[in-house]
PDB file of N, CA and C in Angstrom:
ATOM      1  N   UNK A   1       0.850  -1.182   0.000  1.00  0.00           N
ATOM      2  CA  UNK A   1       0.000   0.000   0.000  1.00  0.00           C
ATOM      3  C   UNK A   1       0.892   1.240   0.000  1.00  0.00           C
ATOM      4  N   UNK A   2       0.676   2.075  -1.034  1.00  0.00           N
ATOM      5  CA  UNK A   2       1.395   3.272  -1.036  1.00  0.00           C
ATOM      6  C   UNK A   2       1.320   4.301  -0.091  1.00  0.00           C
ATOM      7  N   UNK A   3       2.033   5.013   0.422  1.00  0.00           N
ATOM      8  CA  UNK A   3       1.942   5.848   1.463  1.00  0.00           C
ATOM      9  C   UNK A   3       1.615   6.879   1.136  1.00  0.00           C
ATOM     10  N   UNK A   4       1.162   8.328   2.170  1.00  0.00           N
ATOM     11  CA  UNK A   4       0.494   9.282   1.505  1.00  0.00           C
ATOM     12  C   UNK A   4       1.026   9.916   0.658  1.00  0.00           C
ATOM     13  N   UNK A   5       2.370  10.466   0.906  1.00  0.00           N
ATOM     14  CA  UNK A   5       3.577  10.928   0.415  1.00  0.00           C
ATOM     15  C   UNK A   5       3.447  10.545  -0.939  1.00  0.00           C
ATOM     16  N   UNK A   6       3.604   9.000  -1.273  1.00  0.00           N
ATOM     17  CA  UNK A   6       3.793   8.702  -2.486  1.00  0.00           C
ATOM     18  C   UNK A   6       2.556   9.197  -3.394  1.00  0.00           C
ATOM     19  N   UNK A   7       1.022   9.185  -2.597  1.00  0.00           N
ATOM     20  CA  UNK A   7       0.022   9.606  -3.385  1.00  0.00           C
ATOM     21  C   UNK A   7      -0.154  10.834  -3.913  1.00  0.00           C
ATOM     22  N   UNK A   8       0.588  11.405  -2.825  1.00  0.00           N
ATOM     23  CA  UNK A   8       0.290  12.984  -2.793  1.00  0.00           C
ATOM     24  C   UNK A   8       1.577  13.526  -4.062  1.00  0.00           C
ATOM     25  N   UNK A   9       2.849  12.639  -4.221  1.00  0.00           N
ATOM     26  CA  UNK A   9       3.538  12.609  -5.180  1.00  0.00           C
ATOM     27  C   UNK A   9       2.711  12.424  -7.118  1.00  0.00           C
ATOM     28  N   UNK A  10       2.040  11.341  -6.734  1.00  0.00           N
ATOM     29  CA  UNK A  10       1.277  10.637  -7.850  1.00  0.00           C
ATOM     30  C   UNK A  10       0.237  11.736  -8.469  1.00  0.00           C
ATOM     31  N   UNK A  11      -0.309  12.681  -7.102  1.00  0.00           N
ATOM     32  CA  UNK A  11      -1.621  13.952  -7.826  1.00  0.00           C
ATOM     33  C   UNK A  11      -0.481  14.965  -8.439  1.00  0.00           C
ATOM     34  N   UNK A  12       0.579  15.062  -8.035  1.00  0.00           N
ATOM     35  CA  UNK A  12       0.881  16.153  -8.169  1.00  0.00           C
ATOM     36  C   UNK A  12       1.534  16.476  -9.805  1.00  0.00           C
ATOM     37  N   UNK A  13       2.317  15.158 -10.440  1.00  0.00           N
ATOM     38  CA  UNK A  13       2.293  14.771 -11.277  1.00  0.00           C
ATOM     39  C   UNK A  13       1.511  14.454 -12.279  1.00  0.00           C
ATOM     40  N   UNK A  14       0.224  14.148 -12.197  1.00  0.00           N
ATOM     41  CA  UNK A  14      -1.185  13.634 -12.374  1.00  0.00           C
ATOM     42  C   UNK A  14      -1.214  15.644 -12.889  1.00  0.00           C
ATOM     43  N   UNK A  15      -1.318  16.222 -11.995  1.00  0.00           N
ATOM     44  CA  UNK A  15      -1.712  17.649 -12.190  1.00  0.00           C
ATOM     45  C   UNK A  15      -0.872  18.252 -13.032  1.00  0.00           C
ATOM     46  N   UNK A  16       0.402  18.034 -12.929  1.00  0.00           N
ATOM     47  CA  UNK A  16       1.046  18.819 -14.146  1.00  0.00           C
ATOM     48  C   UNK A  16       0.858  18.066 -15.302  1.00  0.00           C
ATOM     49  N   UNK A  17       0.579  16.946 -15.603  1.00  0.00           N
ATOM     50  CA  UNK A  17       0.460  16.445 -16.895  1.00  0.00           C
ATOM     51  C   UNK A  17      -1.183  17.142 -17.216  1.00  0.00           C
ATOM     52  N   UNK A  18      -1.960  16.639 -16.602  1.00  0.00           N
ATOM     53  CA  UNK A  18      -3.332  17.365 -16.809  1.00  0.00           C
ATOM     54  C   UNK A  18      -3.986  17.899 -15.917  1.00  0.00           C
ATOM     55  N   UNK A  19      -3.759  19.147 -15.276  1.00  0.00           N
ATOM     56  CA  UNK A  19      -4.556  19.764 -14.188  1.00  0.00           C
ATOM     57  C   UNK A  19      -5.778  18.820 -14.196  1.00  0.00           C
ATOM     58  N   UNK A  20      -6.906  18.745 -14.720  1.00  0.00           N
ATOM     59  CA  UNK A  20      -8.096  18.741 -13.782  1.00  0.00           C
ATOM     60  C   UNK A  20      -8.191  17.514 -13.580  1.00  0.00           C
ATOM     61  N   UNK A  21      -7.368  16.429 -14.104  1.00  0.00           N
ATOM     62  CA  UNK A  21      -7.317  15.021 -13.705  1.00  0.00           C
ATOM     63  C   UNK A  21      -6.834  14.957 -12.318  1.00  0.00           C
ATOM     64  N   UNK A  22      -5.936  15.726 -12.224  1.00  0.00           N
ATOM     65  CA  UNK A  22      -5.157  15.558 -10.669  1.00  0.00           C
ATOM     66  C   UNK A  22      -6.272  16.185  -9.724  1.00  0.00           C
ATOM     67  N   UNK A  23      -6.812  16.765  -9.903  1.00  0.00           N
ATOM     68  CA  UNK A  23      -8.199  17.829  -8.762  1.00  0.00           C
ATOM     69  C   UNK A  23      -8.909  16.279  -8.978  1.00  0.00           C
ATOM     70  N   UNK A  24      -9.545  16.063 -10.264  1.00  0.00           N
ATOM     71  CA  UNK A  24     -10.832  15.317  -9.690  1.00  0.00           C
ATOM     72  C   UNK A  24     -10.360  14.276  -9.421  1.00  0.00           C
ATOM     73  N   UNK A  25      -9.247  13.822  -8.949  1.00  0.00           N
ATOM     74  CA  UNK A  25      -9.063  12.148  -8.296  1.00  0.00           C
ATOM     75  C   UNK A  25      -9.092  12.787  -7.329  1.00  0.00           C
ATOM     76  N   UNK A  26      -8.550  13.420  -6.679  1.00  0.00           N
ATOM     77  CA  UNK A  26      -8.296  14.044  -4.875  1.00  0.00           C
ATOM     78  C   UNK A  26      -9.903  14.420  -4.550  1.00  0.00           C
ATOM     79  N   UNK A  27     -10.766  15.206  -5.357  1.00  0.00           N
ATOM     80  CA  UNK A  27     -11.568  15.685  -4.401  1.00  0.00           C
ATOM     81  C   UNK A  27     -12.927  15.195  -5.617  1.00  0.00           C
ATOM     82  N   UNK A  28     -12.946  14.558  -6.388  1.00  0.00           N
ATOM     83  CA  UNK A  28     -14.116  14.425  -7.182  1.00  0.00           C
ATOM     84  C   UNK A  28     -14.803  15.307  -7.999  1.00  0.00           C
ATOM     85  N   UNK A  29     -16.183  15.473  -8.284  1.00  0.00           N
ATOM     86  CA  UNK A  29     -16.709  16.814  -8.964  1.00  0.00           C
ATOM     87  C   UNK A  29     -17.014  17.658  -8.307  1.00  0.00           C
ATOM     88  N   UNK A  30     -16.362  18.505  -7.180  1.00  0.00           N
ATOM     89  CA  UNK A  30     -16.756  19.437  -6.369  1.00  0.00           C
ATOM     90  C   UNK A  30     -16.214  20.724  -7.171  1.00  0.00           C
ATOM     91  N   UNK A  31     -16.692  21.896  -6.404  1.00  0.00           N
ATOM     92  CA  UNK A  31     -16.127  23.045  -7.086  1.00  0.00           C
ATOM     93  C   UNK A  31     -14.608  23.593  -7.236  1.00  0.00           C
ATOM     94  N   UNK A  32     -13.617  22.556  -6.735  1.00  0.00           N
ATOM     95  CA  UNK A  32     -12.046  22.821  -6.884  1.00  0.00           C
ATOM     96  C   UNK A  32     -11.573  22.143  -8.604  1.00  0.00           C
ATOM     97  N   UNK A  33     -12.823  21.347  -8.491  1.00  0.00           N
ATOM     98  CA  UNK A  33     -12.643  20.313 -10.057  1.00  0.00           C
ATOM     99  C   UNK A  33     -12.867  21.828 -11.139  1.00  0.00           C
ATOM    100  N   UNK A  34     -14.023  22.087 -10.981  1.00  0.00           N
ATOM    101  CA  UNK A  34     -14.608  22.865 -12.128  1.00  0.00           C
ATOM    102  C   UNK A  34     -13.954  24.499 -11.675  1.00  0.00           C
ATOM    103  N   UNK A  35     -13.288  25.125 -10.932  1.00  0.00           N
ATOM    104  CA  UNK A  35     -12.500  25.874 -11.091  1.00  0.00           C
ATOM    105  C   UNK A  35     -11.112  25.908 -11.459  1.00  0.00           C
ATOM    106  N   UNK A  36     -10.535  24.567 -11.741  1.00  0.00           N
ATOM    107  CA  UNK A  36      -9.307  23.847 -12.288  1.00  0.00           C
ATOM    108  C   UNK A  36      -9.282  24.101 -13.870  1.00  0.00           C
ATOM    109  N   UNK A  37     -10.639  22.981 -14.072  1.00  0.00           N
ATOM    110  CA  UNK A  37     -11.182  22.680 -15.450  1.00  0.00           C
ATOM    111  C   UNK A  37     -11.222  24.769 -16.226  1.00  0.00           C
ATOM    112  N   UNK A  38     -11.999  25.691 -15.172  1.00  0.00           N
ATOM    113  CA  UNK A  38     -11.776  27.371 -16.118  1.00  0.00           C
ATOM    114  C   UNK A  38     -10.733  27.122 -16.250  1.00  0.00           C
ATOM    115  N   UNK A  39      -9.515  27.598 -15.290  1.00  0.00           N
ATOM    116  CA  UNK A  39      -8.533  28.043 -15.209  1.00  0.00           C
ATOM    117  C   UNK A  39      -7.464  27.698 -16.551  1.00  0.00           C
ATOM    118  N   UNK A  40      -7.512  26.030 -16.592  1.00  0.00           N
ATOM    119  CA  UNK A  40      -6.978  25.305 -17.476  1.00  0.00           C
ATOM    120  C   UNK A  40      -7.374  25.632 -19.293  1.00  0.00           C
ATOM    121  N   UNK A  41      -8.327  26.189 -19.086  1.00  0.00           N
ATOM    122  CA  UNK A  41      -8.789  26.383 -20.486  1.00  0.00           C
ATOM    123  C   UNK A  41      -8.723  27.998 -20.621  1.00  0.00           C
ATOM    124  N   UNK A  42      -8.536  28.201 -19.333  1.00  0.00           N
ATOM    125  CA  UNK A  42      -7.845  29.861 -20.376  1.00  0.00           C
ATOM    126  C   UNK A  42      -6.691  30.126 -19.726  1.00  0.00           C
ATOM    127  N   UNK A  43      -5.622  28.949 -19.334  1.00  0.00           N
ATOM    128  CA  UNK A  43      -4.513  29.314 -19.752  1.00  0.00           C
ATOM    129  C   UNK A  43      -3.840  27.515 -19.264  1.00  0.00           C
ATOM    130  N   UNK A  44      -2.639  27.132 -19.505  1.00  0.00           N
ATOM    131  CA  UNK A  44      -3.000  25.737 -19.042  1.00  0.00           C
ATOM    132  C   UNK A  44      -1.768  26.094 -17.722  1.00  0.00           C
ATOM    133  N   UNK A  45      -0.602  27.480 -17.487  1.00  0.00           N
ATOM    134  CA  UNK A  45       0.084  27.290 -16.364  1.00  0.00           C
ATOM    135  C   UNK A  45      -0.745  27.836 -15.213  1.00  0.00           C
ATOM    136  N   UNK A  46      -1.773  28.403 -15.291  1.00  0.00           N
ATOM    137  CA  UNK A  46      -3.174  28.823 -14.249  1.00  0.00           C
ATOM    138  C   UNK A  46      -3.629  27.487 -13.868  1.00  0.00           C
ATOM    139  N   UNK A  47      -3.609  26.687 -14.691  1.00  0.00           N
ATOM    140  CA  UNK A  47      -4.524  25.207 -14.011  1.00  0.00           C
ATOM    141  C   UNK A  47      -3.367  24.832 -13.768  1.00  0.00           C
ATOM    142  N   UNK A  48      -2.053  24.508 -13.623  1.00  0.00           N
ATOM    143  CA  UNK A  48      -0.791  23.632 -13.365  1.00  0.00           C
ATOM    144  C   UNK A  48      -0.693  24.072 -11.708  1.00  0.00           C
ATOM    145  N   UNK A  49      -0.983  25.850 -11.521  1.00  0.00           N
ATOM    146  CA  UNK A  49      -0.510  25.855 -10.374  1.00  0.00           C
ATOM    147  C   UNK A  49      -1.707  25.940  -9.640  1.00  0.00           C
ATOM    148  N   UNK A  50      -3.023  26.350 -10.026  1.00  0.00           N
ATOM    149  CA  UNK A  50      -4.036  26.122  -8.889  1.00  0.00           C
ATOM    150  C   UNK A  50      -3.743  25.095  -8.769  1.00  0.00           C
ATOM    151  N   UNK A  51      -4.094  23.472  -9.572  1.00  0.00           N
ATOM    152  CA  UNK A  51      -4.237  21.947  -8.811  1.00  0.00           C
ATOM    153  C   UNK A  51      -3.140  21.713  -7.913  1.00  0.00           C
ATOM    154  N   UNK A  52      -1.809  22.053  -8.411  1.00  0.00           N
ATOM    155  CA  UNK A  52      -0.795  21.989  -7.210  1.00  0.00           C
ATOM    156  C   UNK A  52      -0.948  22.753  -5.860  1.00  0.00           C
ATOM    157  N   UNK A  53      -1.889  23.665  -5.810  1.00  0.00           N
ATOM    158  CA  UNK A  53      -2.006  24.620  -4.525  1.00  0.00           C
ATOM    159  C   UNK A  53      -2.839  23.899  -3.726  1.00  0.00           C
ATOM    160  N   UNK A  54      -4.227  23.390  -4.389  1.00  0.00           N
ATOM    161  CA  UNK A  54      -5.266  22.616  -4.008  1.00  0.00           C
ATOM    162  C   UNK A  54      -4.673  21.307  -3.283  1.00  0.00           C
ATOM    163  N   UNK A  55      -3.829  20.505  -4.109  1.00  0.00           N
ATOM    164  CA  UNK A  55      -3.320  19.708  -4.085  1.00  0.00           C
ATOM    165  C   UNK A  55      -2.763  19.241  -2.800  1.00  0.00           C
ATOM    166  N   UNK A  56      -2.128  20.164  -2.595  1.00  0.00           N
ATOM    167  CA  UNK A  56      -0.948  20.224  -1.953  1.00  0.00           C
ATOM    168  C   UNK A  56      -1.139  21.235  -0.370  1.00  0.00           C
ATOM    169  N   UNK A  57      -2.730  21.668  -0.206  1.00  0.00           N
ATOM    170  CA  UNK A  57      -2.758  22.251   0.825  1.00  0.00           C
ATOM    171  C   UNK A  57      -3.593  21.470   1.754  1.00  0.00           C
TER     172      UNK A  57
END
């Protein structure tokens, strides 16, 4: 079983390859998903660093 560390490694990666993939595994379709998903589509380093903030707080 992977440890959190490693998971929390796995979103974060997950997020820079595709922001809103990395949001909606961590928190599902809540509103951190679909403010990822704007961000990402009008600009894609706006969605790289919200999901890492989200992510990661």
């Amino acid at each position: 079983m992977p440890s959190n560390g490693t998971l929390t490694f796995i979103d974060i990666i997950l997020a820079i390859i595709l922001p809103p993939l990395g949001v909606f595994l961590k928190f599902g379709c809540k509103v951190e998903f679909w403010i990822c998903v704007l961000l990402t589509l009008l600009g894609w380093i706006p969605g790289i660093i919200y999901a890492v903030y989200v992510i990661t707080k």
